[in-house]
C-alpha atoms as a PDB file:
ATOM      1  CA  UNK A   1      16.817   4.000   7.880  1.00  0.00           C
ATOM      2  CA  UNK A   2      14.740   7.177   8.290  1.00  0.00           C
ATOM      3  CA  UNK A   3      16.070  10.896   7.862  1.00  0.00           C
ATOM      4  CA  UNK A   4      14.659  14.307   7.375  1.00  0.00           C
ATOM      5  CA  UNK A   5      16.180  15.286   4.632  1.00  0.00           C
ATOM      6  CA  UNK A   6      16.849  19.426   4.073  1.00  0.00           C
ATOM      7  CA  UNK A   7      13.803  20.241   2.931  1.00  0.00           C
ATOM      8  CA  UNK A   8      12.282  19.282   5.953  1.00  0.00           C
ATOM      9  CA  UNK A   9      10.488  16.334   4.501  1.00  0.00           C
ATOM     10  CA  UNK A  10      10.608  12.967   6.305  1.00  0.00           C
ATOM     11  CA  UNK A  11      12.082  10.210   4.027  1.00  0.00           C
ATOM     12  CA  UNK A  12      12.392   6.451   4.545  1.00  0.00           C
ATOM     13  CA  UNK A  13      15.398   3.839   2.596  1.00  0.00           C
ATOM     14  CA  UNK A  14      12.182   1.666   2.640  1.00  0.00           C
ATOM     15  CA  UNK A  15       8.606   1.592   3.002  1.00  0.00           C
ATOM     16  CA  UNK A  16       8.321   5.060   2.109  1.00  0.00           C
ATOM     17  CA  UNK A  17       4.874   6.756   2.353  1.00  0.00           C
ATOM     18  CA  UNK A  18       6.083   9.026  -0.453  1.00  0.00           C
ATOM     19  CA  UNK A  19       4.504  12.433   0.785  1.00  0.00           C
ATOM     20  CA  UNK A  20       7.223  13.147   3.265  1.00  0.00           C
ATOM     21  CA  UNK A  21       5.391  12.583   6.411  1.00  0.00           C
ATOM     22  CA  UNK A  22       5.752   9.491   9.322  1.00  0.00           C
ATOM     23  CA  UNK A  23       2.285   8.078   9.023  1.00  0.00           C
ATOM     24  CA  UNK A  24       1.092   6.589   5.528  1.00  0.00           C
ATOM     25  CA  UNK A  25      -2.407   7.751   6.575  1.00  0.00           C
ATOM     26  CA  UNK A  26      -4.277   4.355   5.364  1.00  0.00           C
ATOM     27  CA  UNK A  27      -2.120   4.901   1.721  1.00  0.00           C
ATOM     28  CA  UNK A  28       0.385   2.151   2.306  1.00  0.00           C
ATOM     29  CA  UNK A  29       3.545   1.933   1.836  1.00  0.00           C
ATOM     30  CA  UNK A  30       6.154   1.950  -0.919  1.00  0.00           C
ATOM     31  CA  UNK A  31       7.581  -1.783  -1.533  1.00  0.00           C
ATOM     32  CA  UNK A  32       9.853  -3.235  -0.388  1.00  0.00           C
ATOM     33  CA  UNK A  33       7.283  -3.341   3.140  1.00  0.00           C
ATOM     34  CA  UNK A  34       6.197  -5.454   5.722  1.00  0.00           C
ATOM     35  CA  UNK A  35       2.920  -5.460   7.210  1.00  0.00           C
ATOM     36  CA  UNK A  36       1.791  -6.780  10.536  1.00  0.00           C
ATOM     37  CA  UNK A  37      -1.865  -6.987  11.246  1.00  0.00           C
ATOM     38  CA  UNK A  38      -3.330  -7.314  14.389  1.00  0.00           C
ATOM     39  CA  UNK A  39      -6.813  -8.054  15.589  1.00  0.00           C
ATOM     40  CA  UNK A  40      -8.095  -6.711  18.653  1.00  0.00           C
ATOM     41  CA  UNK A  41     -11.682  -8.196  20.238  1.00  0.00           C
ATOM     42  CA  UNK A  42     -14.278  -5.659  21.014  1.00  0.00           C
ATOM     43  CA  UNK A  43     -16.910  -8.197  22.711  1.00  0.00           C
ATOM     44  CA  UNK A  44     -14.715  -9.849  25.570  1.00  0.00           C
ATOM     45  CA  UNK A  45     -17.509 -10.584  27.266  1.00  0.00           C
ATOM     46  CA  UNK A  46     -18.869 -12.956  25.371  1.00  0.00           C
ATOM     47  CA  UNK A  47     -15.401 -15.580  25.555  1.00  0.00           C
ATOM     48  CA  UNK A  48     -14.242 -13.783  29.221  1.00  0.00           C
ATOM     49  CA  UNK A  49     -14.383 -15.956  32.207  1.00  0.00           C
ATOM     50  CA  UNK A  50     -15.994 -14.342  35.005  1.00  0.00           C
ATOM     51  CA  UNK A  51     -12.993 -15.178  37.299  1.00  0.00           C
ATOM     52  CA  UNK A  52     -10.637 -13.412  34.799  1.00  0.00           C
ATOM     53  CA  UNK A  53     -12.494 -10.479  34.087  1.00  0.00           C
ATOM     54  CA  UNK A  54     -10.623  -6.618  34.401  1.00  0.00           C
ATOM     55  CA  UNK A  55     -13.519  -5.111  34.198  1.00  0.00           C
ATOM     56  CA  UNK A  56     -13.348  -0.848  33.856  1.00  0.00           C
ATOM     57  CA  UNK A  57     -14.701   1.693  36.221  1.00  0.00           C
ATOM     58  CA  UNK A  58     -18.054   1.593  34.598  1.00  0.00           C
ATOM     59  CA  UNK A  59     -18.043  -2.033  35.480  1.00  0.00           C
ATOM     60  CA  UNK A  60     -17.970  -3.652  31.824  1.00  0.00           C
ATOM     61  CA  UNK A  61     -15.424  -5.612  31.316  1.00  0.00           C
ATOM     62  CA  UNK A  62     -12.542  -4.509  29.162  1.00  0.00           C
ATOM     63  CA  UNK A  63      -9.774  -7.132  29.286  1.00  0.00           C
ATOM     64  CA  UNK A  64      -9.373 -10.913  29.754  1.00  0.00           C
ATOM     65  CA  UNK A  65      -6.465 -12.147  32.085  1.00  0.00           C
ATOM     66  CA  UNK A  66      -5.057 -15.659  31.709  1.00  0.00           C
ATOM     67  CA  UNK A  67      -5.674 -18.124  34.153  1.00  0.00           C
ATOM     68  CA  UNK A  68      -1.628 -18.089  35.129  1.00  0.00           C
ATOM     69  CA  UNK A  69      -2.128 -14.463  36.476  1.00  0.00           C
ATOM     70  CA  UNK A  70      -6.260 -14.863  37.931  1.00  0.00           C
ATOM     71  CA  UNK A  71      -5.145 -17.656  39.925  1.00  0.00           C
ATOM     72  CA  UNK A  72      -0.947 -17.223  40.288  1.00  0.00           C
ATOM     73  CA  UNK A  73      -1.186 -21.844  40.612  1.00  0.00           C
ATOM     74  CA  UNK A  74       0.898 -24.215  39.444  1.00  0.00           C
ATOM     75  CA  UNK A  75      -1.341 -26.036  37.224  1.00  0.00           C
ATOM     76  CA  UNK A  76      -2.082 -23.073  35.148  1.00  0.00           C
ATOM     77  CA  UNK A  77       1.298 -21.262  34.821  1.00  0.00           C
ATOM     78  CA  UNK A  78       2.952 -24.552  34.147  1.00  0.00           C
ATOM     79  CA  UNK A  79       5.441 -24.552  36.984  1.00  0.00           C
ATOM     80  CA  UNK A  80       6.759 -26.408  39.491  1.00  0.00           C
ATOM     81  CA  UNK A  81       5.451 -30.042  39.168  1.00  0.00           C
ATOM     82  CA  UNK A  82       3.554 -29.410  36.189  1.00  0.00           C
ATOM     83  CA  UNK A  83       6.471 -27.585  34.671  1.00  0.00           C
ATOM     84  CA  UNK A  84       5.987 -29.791  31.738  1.00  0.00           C
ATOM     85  CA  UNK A  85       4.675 -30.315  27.903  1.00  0.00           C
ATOM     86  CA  UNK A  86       3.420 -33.419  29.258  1.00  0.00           C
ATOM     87  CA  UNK A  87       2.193 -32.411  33.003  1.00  0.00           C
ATOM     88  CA  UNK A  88       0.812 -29.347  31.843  1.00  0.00           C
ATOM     89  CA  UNK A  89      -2.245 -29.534  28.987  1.00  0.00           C
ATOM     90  CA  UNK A  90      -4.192 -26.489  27.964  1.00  0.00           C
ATOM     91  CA  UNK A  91      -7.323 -26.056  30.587  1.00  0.00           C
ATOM     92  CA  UNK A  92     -10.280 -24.836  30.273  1.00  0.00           C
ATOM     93  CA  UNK A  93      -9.859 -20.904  30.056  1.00  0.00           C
ATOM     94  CA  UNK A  94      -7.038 -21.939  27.681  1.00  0.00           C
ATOM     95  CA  UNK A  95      -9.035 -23.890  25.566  1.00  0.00           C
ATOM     96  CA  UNK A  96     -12.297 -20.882  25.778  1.00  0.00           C
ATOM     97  CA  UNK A  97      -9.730 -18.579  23.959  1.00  0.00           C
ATOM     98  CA  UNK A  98      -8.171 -21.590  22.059  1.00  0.00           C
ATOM     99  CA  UNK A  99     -11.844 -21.949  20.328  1.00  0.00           C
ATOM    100  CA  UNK A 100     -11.944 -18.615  19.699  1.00  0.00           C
ATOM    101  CA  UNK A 101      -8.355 -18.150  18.076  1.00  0.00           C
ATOM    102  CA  UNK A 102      -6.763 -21.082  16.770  1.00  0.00           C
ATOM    103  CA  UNK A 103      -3.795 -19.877  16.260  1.00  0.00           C
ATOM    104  CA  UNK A 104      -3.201 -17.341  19.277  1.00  0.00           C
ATOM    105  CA  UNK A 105      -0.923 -18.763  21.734  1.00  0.00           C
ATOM    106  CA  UNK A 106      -3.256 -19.717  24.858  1.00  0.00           C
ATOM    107  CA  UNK A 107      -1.125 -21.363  27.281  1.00  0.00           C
ATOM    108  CA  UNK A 108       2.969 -21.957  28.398  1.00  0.00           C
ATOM    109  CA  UNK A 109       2.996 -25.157  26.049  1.00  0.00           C
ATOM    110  CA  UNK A 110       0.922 -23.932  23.147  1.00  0.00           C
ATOM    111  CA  UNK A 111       4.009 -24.046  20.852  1.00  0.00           C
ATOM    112  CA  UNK A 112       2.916 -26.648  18.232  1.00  0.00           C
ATOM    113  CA  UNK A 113      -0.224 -24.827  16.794  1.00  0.00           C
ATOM    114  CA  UNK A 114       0.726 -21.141  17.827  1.00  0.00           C
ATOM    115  CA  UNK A 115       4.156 -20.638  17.325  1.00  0.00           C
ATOM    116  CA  UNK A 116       5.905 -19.629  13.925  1.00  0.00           C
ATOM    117  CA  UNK A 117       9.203 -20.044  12.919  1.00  0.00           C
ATOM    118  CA  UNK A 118      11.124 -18.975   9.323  1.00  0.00           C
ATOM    119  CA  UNK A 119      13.061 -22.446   8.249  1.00  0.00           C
ATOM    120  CA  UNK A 120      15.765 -20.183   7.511  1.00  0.00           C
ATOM    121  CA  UNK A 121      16.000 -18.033  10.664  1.00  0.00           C
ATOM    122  CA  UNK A 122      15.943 -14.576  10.329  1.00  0.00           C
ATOM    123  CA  UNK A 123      17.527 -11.431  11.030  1.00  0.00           C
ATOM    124  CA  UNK A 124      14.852  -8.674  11.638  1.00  0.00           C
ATOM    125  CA  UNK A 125      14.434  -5.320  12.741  1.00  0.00           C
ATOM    126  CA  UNK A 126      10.890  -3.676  13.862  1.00  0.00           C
ATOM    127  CA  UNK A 127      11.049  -0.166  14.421  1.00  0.00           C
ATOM    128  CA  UNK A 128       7.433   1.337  15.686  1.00  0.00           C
ATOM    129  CA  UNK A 129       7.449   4.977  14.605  1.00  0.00           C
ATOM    130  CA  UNK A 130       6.290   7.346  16.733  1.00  0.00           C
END
């Protein structure tokens, strides 16, 4: 739970940066903290279909759809007659980003090598500050 406290300082129950302000600025934060890391690709062009290029107004491309929304078939967004595990394996634009991240989730069945569970459940709440 976050608060500004009277002194006008911001201060977290948790994770505090412990210089009164929202962003850590690099620092890190005070334990107890989680961390999430992501990793964004600069180069799509060298994994990005052609056919599911968004490319930008300068004409480079600058995102990669998947094949469900390029193409909107069944085969691909696992639906209708191929609506499953066994009717619907990964294709080939799948399997391009599947090479590139193992364990990214590529396709609607990708659930044994991309999907992470706690054996315990969990009970969690992510809060993106502004």
């Amino acid at each position: 739970m976050e608060r500004v406290v009277s002194s006008g300082k911001f201060v977290c129950a948790t994770a505090d940066c412990a210089s009164g302000v929202i962003e850590c600025n690099g620092a890190g934060a005070i334990p107890p903290a989680s961390l999430a890391e992501f990793t964004l690709r600069a180069n799509v062009n060298a994994v990005c279909d052609p056919s599911l290029a968004v490319k930008g107004s300068d004409g480079t491309v600058i995102a990669c759809k998947g094949a469900c929304l390029a193409f909107n078939q069944p085969q691909y967004c696992c639906t209708g007659e191929y609506s499953t595990p066994e009717k619907c394996p990964p294709s080939q634009y799948s399997m391009t980003f599947k090479q590139q991240c193992p364990q990214a989730y590529s396709y609607a069945y990708d659930d044994k090598s991309s999907t992470f569970t706690c054996p315990s459940g969990g009970n969690y709440l992510i809060t993106f500050c502004p």
